[in-house]
N, C-alpha and C. Protein backbone atom coordinates (compact mmCIF):
# COMPACT_ATOMS: atom_id res chain seq x y z
N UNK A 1 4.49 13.54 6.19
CA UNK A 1 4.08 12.15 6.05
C UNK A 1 5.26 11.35 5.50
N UNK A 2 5.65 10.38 5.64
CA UNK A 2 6.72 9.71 5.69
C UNK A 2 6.19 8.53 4.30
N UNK A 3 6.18 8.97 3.12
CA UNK A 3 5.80 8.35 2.00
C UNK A 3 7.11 7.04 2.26
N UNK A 4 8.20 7.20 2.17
CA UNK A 4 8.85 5.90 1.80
C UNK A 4 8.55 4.72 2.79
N UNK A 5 7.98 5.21 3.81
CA UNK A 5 7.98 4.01 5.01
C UNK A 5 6.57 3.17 4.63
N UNK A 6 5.69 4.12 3.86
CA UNK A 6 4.56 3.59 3.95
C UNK A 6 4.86 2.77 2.29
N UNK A 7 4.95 3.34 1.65
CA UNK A 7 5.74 2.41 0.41
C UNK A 7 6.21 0.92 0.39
N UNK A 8 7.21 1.08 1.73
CA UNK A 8 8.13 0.22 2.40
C UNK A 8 7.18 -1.28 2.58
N UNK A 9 5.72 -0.39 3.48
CA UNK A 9 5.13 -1.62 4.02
C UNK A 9 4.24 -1.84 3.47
N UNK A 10 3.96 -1.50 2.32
CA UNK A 10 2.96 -2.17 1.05
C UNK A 10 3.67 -2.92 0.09
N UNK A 11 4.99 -2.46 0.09
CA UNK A 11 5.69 -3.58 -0.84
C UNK A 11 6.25 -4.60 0.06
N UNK A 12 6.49 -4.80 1.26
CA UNK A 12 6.75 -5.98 2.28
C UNK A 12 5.40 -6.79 2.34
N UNK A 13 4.07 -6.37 2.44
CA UNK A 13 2.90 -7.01 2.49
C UNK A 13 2.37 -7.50 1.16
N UNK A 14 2.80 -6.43 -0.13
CA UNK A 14 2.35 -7.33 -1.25
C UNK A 14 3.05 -8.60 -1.30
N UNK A 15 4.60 -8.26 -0.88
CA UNK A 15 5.35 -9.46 -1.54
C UNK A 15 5.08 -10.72 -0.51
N UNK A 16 4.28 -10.95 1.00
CA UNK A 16 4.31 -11.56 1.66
C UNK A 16 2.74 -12.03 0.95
N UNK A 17 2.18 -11.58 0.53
CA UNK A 17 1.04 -12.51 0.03
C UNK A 17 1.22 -12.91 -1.19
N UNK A 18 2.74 -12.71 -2.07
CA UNK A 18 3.07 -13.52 -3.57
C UNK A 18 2.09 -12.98 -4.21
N UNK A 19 2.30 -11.26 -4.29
CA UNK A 19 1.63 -10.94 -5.43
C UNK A 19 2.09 -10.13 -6.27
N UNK A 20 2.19 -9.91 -7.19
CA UNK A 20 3.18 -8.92 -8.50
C UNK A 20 1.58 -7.53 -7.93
N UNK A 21 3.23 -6.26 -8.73
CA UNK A 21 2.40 -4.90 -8.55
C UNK A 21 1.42 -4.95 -9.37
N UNK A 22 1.13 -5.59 -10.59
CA UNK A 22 0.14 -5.68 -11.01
C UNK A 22 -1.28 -6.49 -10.58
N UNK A 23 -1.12 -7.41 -10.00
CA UNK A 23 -2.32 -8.39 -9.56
C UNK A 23 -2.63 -7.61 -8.25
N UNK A 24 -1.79 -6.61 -7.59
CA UNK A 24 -2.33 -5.63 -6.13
C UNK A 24 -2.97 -4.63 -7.18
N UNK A 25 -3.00 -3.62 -8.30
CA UNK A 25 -3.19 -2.79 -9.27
C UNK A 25 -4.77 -3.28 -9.30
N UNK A 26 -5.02 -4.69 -9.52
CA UNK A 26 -5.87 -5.10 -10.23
C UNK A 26 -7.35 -5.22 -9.42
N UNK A 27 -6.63 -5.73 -8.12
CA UNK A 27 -7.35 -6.16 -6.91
C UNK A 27 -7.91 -4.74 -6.18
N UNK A 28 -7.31 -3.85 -6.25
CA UNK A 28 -7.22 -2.44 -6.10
C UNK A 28 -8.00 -1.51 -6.86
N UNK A 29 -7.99 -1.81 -8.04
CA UNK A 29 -8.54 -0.75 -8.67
C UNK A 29 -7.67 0.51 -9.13
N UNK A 30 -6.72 -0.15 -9.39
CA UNK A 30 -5.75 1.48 -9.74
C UNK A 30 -4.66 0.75 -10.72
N UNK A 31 -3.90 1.84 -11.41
CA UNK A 31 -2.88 1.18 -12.17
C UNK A 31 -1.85 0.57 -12.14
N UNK A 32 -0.79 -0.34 -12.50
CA UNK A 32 0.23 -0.56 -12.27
C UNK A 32 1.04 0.22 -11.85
N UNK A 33 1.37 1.21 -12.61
CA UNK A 33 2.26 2.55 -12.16
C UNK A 33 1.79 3.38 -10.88
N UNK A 34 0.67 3.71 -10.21
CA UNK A 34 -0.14 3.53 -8.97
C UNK A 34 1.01 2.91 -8.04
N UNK A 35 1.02 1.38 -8.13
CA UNK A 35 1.43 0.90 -6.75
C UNK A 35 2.99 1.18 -6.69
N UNK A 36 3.67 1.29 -8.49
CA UNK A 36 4.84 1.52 -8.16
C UNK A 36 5.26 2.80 -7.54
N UNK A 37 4.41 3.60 -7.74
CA UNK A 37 4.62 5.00 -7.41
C UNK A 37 4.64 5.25 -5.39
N UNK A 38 3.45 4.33 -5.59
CA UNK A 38 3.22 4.25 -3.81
C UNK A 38 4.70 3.42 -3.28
N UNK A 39 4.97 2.55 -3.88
CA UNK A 39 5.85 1.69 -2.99
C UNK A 39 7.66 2.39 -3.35
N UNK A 40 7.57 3.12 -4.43
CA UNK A 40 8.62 4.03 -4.65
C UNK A 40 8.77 5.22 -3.21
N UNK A 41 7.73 5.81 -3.06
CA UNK A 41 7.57 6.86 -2.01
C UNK A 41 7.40 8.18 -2.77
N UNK A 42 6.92 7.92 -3.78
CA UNK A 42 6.54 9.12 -4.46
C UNK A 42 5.01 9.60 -4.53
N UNK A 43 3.97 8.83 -3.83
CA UNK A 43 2.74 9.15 -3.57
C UNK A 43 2.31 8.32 -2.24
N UNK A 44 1.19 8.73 -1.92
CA UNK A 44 0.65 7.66 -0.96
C UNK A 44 -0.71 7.60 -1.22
N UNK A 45 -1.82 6.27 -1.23
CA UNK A 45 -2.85 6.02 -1.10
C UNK A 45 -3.95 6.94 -0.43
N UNK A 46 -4.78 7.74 -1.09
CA UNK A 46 -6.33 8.24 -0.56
C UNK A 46 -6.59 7.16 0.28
N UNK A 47 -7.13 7.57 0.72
CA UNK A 47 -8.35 7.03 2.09
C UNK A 47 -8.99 5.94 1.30
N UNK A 48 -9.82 6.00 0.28
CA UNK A 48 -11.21 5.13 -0.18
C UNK A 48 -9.70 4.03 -0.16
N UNK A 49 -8.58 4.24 -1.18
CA UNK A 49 -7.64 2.92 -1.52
C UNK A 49 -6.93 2.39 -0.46
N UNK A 50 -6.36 2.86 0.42
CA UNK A 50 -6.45 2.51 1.64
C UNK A 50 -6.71 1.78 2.10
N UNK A 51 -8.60 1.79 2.37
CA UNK A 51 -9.12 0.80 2.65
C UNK A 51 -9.10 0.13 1.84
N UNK A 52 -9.10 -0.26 0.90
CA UNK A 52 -8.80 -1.07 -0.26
C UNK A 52 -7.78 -2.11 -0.25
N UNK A 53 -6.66 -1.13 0.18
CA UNK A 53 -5.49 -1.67 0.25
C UNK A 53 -5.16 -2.91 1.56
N UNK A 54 -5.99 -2.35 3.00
CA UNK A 54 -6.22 -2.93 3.83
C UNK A 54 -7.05 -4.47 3.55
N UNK A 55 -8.01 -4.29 3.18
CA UNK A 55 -8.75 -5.74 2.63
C UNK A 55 -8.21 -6.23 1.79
N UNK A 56 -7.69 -5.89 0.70
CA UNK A 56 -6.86 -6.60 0.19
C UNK A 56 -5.83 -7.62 0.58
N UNK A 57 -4.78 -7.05 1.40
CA UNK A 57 -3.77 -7.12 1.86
C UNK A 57 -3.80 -7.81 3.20
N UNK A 58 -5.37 -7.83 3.85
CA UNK A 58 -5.46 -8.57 4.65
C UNK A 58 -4.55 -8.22 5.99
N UNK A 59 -4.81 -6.50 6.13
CA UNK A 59 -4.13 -5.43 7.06
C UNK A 59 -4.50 -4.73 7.71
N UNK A 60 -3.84 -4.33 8.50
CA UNK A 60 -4.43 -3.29 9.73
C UNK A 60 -3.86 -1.65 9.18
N UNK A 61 -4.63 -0.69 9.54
CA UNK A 61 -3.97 0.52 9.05
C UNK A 61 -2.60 0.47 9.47
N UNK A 62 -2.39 0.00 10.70
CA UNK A 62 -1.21 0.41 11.48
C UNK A 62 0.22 -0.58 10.84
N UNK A 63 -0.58 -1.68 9.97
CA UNK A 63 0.29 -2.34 9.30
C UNK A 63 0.97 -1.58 7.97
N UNK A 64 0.01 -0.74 7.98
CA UNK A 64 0.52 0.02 6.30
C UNK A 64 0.87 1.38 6.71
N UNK A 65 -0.01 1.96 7.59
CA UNK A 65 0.73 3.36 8.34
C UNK A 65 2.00 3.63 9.20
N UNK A 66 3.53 4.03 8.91
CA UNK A 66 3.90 4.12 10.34
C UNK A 66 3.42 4.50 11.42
N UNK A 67 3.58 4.43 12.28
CA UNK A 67 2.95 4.30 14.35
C UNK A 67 2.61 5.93 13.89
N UNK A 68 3.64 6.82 13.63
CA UNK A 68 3.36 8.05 13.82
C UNK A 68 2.03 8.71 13.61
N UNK A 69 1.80 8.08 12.88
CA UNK A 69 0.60 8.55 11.97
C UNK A 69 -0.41 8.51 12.34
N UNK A 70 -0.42 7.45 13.12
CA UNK A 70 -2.37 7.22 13.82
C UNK A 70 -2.10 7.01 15.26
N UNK A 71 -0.69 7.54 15.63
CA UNK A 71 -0.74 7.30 17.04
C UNK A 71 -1.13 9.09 17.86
């Protein structure tokens, strides 16, 4: 699984909706250190946050997944 890419495009989509890692943390349900960790490439989002992350973010999986992944 390609953690930094997906990192990549949660921190390109937080920062396109002007939001600090904390106010995505908050909206989310998870900690600050959470999103840094995700957008570092040192973890990636469960499923339930995911979707989470998707409504939030106002995204398509394929926006936060690279192609590989769900293609």
């Amino acid at each position: 699984m390609d953690l930094k890419g997906i990192g990549d495009r949660i921190l390109m989509l937080r920062r396109t909706k002007g939001m600090s890692q904390e106010e995505l943390a908050d909206r989310v349900g998870v900690d600050q250190s959470t999103i840094s960790h995700w957008e570092s490439g040192h973890h990636s989002p469960d499923v339930a946050q995911l979707m989470r992350l998707m409504e939030v973010l106002d995204a398509s999986m394929s926006d936060i997944l690279p192609g590989s992944l769900i293609e």
